[in-house]
PDB file of N, CA and C in Angstrom:
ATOM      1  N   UNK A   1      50.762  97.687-102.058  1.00  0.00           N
ATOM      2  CA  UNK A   1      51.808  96.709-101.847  1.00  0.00           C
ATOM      3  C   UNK A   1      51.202  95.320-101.923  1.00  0.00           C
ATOM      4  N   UNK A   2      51.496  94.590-102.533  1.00  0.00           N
ATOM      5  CA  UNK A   2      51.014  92.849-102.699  1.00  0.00           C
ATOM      6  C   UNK A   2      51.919  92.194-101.483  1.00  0.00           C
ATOM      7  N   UNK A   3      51.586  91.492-101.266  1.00  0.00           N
ATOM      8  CA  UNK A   3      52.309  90.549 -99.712  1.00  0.00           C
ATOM      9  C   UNK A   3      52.257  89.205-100.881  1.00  0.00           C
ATOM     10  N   UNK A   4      53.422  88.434-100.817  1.00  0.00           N
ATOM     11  CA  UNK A   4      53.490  87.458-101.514  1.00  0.00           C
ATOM     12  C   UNK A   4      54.302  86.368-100.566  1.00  0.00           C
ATOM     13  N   UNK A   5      53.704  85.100-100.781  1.00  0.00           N
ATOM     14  CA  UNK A   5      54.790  83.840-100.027  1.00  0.00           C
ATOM     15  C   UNK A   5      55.934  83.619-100.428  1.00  0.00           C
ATOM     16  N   UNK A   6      56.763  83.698 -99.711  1.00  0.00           N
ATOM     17  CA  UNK A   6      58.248  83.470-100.138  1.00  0.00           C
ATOM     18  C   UNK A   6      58.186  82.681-101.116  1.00  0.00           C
ATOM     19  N   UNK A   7      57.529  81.084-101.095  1.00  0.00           N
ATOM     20  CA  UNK A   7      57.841  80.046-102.037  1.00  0.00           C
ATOM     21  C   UNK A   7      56.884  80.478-103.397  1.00  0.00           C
ATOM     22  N   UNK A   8      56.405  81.268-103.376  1.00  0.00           N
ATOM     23  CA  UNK A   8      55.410  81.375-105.036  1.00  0.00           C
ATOM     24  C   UNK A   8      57.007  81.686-105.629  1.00  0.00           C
ATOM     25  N   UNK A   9      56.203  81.030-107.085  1.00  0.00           N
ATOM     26  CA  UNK A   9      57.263  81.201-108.139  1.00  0.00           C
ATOM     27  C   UNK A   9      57.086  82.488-109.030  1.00  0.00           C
ATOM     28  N   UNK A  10      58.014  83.403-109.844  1.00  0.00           N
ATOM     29  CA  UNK A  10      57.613  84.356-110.407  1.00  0.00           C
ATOM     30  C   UNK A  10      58.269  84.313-111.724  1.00  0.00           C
ATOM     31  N   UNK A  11      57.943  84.575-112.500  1.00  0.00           N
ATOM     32  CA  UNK A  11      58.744  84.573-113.967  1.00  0.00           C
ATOM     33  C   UNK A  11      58.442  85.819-114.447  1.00  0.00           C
ATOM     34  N   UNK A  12      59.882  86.446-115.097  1.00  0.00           N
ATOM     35  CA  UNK A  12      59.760  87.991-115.702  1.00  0.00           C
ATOM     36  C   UNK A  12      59.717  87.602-117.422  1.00  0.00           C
ATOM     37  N   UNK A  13      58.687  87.711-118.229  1.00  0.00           N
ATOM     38  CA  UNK A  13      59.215  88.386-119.418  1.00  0.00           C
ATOM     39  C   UNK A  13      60.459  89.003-119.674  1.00  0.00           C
ATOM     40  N   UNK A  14      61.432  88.515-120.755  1.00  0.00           N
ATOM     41  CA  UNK A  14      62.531  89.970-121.265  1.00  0.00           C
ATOM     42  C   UNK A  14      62.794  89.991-122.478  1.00  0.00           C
ATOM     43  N   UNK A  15      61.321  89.907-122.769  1.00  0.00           N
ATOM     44  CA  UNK A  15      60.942  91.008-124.233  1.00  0.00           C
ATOM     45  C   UNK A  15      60.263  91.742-123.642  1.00  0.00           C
ATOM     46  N   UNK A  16      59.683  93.411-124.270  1.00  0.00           N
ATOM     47  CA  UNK A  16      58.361  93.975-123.994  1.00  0.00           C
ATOM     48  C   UNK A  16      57.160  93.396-124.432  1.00  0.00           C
ATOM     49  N   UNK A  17      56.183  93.331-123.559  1.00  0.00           N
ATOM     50  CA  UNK A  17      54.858  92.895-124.197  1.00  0.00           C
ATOM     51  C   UNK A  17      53.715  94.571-124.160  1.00  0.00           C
ATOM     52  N   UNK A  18      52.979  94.681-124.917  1.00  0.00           N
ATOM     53  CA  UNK A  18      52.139  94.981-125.603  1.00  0.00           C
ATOM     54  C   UNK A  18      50.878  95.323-124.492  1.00  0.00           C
ATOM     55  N   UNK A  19      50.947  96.631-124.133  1.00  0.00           N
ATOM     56  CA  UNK A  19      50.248  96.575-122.481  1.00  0.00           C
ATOM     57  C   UNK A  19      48.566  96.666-122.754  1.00  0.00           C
ATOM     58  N   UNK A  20      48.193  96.244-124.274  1.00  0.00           N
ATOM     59  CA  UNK A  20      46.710  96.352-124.363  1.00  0.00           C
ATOM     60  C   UNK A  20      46.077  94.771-124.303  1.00  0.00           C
ATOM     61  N   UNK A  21      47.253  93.974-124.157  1.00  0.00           N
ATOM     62  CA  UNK A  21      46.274  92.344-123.985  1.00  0.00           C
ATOM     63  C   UNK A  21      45.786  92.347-122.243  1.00  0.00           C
ATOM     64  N   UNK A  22      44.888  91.677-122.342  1.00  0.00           N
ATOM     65  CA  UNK A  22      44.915  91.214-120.790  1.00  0.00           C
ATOM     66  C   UNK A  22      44.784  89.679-120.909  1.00  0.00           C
ATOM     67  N   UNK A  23      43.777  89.222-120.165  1.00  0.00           N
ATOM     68  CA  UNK A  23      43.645  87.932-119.998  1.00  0.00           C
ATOM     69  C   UNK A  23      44.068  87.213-120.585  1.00  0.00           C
ATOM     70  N   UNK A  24      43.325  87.006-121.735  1.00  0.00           N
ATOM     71  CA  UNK A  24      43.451  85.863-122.889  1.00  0.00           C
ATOM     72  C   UNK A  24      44.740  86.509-123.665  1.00  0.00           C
ATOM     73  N   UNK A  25      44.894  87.823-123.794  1.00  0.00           N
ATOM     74  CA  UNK A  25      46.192  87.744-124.612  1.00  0.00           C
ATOM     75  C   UNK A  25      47.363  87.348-123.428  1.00  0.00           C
ATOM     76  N   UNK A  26      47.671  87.604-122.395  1.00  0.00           N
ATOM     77  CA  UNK A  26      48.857  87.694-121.525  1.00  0.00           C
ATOM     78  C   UNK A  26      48.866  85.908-121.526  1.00  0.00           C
ATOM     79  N   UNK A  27      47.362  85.472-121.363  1.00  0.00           N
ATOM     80  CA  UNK A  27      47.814  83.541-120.891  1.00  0.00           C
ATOM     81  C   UNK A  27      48.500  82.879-122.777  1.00  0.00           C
ATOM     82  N   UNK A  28      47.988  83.848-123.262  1.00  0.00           N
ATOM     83  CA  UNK A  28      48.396  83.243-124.511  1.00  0.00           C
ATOM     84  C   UNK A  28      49.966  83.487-124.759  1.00  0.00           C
ATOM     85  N   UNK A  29      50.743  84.786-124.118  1.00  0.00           N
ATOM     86  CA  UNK A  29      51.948  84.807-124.184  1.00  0.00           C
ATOM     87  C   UNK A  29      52.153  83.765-123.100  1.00  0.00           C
ATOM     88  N   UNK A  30      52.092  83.422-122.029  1.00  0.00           N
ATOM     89  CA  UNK A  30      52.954  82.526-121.154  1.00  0.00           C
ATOM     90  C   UNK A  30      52.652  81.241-121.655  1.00  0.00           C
ATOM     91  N   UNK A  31      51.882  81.067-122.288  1.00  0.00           N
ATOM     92  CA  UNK A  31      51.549  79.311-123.144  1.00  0.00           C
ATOM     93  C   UNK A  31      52.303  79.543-124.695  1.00  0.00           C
ATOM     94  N   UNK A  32      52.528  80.596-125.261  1.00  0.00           N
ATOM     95  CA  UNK A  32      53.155  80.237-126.474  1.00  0.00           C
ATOM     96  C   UNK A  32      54.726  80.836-126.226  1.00  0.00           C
ATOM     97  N   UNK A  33      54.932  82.570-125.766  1.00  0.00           N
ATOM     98  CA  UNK A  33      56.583  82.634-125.626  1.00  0.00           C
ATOM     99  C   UNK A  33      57.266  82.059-124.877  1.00  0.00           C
ATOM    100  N   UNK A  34      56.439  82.376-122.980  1.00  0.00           N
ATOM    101  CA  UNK A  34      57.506  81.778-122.099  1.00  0.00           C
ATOM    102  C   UNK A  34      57.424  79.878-121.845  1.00  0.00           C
ATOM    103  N   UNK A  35      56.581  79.115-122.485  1.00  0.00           N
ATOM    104  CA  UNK A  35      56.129  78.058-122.334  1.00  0.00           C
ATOM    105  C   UNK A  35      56.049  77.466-121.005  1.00  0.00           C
ATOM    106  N   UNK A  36      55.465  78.051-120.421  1.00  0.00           N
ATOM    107  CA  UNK A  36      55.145  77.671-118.941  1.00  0.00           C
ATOM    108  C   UNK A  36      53.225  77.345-119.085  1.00  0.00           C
ATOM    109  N   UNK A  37      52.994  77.064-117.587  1.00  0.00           N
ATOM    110  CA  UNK A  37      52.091  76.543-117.804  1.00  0.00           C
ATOM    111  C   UNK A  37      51.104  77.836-116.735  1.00  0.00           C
ATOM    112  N   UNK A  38      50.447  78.319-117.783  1.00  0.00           N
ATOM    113  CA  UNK A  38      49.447  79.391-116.897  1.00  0.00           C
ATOM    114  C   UNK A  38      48.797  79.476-115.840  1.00  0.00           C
ATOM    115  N   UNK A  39      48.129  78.051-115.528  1.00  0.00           N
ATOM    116  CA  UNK A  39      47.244  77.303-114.693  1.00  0.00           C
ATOM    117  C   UNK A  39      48.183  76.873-113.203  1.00  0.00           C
ATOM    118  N   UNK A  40      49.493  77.493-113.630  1.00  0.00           N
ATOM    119  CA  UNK A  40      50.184  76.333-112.415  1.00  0.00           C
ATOM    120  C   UNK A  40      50.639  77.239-110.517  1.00  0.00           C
ATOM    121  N   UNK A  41      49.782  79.044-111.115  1.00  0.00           N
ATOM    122  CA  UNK A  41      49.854  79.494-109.404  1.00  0.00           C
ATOM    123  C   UNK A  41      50.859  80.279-109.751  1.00  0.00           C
ATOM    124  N   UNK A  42      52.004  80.369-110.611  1.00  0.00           N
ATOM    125  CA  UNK A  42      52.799  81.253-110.701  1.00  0.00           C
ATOM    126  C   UNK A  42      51.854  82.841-111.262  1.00  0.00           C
ATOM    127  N   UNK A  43      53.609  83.460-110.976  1.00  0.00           N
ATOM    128  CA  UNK A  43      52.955  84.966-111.059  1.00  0.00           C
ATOM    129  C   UNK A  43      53.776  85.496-112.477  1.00  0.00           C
ATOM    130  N   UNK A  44      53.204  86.060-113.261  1.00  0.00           N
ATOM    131  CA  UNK A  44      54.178  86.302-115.042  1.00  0.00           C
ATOM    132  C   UNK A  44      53.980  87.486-115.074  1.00  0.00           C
ATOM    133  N   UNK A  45      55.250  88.034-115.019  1.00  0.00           N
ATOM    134  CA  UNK A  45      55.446  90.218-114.874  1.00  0.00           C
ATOM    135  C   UNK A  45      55.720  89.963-116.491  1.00  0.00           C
ATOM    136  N   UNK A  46      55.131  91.472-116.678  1.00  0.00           N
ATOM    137  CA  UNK A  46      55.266  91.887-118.328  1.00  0.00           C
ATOM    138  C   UNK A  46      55.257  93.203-117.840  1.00  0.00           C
ATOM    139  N   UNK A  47      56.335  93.695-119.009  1.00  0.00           N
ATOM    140  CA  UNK A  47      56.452  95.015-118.817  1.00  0.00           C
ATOM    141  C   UNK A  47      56.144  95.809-120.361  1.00  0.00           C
ATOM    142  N   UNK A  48      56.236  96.826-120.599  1.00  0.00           N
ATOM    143  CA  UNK A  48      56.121  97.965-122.273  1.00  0.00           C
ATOM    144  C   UNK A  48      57.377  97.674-122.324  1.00  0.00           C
ATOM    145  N   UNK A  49      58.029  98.102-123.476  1.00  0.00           N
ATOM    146  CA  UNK A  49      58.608  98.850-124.459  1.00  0.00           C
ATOM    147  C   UNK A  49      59.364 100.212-123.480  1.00  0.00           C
ATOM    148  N   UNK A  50      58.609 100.900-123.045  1.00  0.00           N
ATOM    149  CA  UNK A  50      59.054 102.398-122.707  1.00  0.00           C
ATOM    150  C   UNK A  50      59.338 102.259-121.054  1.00  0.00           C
ATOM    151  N   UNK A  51      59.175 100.691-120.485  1.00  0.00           N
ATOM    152  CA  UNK A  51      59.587  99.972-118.629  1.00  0.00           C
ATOM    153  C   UNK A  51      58.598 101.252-118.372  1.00  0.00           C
ATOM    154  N   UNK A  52      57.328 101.387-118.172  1.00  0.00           N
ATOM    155  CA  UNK A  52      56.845 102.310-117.100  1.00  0.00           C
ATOM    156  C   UNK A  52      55.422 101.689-116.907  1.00  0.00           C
ATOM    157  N   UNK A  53      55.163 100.708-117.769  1.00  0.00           N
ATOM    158  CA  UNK A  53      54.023  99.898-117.042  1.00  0.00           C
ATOM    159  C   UNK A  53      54.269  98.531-116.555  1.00  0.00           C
ATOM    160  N   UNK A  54      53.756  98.027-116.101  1.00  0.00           N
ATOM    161  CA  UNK A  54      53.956  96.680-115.845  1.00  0.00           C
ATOM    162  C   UNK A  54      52.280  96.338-115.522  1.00  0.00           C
ATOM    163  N   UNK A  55      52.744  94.582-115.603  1.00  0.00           N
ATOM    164  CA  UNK A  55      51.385  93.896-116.124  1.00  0.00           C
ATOM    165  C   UNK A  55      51.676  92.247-115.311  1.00  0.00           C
ATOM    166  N   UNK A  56      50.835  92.112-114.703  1.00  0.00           N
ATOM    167  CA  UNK A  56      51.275  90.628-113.509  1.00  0.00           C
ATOM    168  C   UNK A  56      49.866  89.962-114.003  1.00  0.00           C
ATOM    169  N   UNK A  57      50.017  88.521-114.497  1.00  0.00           N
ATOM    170  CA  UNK A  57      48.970  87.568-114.483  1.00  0.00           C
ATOM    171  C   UNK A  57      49.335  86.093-113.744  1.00  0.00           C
ATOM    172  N   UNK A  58      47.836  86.098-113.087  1.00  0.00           N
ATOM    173  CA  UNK A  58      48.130  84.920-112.101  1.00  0.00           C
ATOM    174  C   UNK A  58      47.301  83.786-112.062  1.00  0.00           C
ATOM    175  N   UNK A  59      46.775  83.075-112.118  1.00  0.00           N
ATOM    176  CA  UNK A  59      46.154  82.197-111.630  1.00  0.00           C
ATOM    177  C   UNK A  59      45.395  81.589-109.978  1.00  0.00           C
ATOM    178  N   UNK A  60      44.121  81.925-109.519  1.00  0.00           N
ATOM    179  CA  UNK A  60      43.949  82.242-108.127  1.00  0.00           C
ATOM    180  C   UNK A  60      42.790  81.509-108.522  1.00  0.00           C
ATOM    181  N   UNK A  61      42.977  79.792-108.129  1.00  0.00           N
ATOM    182  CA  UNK A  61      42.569  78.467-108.129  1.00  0.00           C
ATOM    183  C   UNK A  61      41.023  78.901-109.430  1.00  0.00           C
ATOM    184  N   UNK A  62      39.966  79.634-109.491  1.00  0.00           N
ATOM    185  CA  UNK A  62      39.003  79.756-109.942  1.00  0.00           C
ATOM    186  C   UNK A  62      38.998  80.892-111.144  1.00  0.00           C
ATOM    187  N   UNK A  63      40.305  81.398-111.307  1.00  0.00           N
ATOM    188  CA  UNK A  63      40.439  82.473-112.512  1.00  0.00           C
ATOM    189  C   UNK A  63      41.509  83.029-112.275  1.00  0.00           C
ATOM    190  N   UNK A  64      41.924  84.049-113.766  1.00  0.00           N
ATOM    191  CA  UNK A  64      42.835  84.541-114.271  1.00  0.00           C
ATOM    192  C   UNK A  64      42.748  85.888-113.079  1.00  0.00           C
ATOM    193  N   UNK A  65      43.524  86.209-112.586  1.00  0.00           N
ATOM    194  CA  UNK A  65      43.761  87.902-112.050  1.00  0.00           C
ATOM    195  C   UNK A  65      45.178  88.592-112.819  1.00  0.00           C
ATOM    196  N   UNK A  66      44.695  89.671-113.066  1.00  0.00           N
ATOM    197  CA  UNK A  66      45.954  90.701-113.812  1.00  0.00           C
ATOM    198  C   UNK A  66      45.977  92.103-112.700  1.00  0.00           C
ATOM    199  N   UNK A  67      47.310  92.409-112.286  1.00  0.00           N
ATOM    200  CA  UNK A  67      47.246  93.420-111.424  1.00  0.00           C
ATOM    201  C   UNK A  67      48.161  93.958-112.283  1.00  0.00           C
ATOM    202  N   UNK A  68      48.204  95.202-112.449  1.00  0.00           N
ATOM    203  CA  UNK A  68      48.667  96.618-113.643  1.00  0.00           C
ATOM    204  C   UNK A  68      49.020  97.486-112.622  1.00  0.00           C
ATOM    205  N   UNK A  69      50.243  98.269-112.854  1.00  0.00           N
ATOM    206  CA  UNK A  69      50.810  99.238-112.348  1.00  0.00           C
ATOM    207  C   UNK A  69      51.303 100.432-113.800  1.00  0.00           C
ATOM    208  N   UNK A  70      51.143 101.949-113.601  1.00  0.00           N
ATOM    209  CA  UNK A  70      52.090 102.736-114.569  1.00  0.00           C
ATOM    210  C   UNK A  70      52.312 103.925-113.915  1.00  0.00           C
ATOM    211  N   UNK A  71      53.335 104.083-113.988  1.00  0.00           N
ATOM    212  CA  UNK A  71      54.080 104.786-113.153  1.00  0.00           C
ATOM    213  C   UNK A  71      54.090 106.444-114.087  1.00  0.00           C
ATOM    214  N   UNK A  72      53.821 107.267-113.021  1.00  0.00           N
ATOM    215  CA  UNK A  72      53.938 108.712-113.340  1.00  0.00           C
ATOM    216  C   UNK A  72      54.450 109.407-113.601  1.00  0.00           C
ATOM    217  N   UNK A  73      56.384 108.744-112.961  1.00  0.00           N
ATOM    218  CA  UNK A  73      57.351 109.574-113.742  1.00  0.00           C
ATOM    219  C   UNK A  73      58.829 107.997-113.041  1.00  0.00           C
ATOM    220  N   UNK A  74      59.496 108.102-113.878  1.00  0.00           N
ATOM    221  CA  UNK A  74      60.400 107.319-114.150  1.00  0.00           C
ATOM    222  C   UNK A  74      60.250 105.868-114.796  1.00  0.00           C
ATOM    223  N   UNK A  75      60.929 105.147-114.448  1.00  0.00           N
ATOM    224  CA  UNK A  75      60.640 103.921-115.130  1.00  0.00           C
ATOM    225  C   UNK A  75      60.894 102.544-114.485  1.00  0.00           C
ATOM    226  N   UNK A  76      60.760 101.512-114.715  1.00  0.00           N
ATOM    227  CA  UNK A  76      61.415  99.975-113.785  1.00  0.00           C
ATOM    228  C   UNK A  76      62.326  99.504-114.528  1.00  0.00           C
ATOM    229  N   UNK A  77      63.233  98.861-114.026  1.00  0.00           N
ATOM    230  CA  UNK A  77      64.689  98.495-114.362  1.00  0.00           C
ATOM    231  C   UNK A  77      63.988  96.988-114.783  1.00  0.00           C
ATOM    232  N   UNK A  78      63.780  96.701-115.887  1.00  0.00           N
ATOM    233  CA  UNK A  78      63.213  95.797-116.131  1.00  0.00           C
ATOM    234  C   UNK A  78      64.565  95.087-116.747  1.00  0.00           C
ATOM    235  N   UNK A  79      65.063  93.821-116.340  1.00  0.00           N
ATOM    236  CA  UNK A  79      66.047  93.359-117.553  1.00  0.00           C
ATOM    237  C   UNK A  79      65.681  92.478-119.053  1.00  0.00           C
ATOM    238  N   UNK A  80      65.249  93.651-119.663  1.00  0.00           N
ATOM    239  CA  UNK A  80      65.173  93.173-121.276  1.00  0.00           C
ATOM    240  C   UNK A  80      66.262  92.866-121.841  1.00  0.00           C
ATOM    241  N   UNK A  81      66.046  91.437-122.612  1.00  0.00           N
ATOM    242  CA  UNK A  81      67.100  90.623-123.335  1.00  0.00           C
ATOM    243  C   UNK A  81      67.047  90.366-124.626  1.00  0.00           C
ATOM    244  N   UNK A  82      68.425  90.552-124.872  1.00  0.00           N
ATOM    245  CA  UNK A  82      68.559  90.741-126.667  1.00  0.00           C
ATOM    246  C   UNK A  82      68.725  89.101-126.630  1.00  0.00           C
ATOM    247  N   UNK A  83      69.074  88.563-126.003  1.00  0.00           N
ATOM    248  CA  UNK A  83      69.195  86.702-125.817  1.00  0.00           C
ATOM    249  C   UNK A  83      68.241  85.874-126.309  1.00  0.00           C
ATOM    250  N   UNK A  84      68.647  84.418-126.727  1.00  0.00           N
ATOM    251  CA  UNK A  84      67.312  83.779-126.513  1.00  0.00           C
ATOM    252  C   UNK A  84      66.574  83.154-125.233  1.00  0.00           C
ATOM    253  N   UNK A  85      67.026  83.905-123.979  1.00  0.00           N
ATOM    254  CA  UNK A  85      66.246  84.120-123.204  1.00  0.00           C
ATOM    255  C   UNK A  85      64.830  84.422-122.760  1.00  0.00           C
ATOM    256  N   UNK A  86      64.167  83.391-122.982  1.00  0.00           N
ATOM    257  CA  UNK A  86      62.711  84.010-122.999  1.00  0.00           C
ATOM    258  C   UNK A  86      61.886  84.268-121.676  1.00  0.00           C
ATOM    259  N   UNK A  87      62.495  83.874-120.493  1.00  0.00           N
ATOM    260  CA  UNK A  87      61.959  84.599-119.418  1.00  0.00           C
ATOM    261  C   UNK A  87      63.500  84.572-118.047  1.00  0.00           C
ATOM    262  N   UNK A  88      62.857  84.658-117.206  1.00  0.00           N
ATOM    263  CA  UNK A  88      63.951  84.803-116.078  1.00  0.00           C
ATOM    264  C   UNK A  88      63.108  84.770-114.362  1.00  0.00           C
ATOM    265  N   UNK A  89      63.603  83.578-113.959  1.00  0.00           N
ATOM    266  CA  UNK A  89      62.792  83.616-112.517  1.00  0.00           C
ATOM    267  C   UNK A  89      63.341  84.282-111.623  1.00  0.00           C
ATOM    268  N   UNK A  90      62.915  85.067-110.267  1.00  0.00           N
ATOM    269  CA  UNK A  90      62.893  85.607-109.690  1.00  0.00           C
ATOM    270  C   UNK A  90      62.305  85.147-108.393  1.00  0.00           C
ATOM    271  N   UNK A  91      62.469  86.037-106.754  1.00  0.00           N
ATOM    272  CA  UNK A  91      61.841  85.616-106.262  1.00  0.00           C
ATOM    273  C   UNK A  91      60.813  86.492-106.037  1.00  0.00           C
ATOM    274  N   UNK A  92      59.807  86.146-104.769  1.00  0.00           N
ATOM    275  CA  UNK A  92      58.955  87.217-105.035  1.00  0.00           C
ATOM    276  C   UNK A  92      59.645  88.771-104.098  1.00  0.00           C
ATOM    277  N   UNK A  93      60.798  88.326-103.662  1.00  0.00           N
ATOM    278  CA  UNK A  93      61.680  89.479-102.485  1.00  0.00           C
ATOM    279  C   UNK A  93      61.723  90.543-103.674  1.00  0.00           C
ATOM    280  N   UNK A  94      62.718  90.055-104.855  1.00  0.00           N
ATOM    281  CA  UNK A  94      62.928  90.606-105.741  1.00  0.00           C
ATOM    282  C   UNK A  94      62.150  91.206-106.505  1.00  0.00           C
ATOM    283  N   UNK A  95      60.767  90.655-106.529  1.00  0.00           N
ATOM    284  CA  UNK A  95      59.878  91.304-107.386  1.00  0.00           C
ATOM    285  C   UNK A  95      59.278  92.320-106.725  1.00  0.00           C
ATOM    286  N   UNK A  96      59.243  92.314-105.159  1.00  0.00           N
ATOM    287  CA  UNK A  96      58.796  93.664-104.590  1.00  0.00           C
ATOM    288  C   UNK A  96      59.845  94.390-105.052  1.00  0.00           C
ATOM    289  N   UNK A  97      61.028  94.415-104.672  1.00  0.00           N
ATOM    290  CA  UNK A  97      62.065  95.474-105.056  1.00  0.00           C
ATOM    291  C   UNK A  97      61.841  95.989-105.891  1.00  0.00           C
ATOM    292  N   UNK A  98      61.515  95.407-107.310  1.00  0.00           N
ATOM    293  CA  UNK A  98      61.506  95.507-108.366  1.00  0.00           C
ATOM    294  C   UNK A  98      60.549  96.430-108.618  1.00  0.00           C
ATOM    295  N   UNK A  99      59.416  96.623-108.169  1.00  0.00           N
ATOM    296  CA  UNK A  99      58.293  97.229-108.089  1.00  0.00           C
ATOM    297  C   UNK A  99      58.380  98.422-107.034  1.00  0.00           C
ATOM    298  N   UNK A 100      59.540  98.363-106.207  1.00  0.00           N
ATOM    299  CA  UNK A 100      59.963  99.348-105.871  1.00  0.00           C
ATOM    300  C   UNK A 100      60.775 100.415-105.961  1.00  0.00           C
ATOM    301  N   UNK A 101      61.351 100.299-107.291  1.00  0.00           N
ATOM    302  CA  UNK A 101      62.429 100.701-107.998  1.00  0.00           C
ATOM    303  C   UNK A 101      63.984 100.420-108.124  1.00  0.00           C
ATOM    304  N   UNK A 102      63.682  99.265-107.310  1.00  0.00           N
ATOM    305  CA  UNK A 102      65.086  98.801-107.251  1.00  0.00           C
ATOM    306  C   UNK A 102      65.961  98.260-108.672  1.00  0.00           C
ATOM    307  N   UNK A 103      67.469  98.865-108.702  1.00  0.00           N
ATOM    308  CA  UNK A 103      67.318  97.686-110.506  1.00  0.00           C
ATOM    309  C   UNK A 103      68.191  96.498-109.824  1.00  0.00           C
ATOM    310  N   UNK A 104      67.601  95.170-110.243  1.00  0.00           N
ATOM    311  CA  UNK A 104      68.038  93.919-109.730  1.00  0.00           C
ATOM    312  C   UNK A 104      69.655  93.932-109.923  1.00  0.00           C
ATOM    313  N   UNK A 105      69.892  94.140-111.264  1.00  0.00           N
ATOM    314  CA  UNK A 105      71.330  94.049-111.825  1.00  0.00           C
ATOM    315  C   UNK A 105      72.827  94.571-111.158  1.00  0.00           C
ATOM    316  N   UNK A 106      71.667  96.114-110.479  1.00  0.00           N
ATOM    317  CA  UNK A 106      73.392  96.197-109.096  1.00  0.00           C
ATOM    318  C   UNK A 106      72.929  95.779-108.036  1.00  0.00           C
ATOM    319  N   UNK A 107      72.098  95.289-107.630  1.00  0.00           N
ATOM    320  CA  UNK A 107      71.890  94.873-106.181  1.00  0.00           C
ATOM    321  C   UNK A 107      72.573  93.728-106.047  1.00  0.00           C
ATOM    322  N   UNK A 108      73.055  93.708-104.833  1.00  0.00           N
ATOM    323  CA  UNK A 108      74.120  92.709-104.457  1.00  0.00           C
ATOM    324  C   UNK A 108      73.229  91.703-102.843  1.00  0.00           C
ATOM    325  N   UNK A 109      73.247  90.550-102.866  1.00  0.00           N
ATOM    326  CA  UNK A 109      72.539  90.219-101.584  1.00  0.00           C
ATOM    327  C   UNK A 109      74.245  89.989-100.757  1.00  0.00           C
ATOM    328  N   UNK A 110      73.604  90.563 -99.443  1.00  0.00           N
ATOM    329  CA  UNK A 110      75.013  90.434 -98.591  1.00  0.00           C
ATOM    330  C   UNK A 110      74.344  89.190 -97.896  1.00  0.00           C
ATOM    331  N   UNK A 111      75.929  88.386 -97.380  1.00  0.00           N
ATOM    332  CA  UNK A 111      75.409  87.799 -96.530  1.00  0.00           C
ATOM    333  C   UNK A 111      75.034  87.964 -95.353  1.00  0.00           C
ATOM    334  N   UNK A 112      74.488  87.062 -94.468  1.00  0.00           N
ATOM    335  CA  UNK A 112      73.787  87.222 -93.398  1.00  0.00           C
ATOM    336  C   UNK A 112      74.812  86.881 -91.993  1.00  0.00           C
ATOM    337  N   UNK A 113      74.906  87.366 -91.212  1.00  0.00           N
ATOM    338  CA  UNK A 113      75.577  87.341 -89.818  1.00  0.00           C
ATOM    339  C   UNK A 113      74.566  86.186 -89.229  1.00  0.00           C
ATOM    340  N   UNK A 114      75.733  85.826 -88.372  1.00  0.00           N
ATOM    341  CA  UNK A 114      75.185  84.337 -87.510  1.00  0.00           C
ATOM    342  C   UNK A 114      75.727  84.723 -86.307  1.00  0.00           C
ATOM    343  N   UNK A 115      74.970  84.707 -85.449  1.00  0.00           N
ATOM    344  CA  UNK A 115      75.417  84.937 -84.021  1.00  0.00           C
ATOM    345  C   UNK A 115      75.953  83.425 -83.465  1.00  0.00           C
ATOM    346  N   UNK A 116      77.640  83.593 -83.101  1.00  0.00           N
ATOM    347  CA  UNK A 116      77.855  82.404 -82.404  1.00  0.00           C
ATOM    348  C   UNK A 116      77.940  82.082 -81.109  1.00  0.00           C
ATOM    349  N   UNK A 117      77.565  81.169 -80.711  1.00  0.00           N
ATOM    350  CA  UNK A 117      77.561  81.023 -79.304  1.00  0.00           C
ATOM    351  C   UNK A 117      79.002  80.526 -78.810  1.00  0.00           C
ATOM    352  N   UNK A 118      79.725  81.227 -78.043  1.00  0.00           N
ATOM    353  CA  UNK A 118      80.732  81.029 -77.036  1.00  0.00           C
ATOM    354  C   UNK A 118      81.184  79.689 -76.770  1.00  0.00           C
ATOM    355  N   UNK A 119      81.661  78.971 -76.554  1.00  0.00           N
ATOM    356  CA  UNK A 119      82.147  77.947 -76.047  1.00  0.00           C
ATOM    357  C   UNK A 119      82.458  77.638 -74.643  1.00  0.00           C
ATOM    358  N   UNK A 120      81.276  76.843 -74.088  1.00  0.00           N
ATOM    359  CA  UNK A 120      80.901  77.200 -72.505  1.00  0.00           C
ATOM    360  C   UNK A 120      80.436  77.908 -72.008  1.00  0.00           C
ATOM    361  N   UNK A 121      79.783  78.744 -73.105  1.00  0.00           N
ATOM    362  CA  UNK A 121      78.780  79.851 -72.563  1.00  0.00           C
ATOM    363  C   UNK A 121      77.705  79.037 -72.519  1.00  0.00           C
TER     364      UNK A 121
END
């Protein structure tokens, strides 16, 4: 399980990428498809073709880290886009889900209950 700060930023790929680049190929997709900036602390999910691997590159102040997951039997609800959509932010709540098999697309966030206080209580 990765523990992530609420405020990190995350960006999904939604094309498939190609699960044999690492480093230099993955910073080279987030500097040429998603045009973001590699260096800037965010976290960039890439997934296959067939959603059963996934591929996270980050930036951790002194170098590139890539954490890889492939899954043994099913797949991640990855939302791949026929659009010219070239990525899609997320938070990192979502990206655990996501990694937990959740598919983002029916999940619904409910709202939250507020306890009110009485009047003269």
């Amino acid at each position: 399980m990765i523990h992530l700060p609420a405020s990190v930023r995350v960006y999904l790929a939604t094309s498939p990428c190609d699960m044999r680049r690492s480093f230099d190929g993955l910073h080279a997709l987030v500097n040429a498809v998603l045009k973001l900036d590699a260096f800037a602390g965010y976290l960039f999910v890439f997934a296959n073709r067939r959603r059963d691997r996934v591929k996270i590159l980050c930036w951790d102040r002194d170098g590139f880290a890539v954490w890889s997951k492939r899954l043994e039997e099913g797949i991640y609800s990855m939302p791949f886009s026929d659009s010219e959509e070239l990525r899609r932010e997320i938070t990192a709540q979502e990206l655990g889900a996501l990694l937990s098999g959740i598919d983002l697309s029916q999940a619904k966030r409910r709202k939250r209950d507020q306890r009110h206080v009485a009047e003269g209580a």
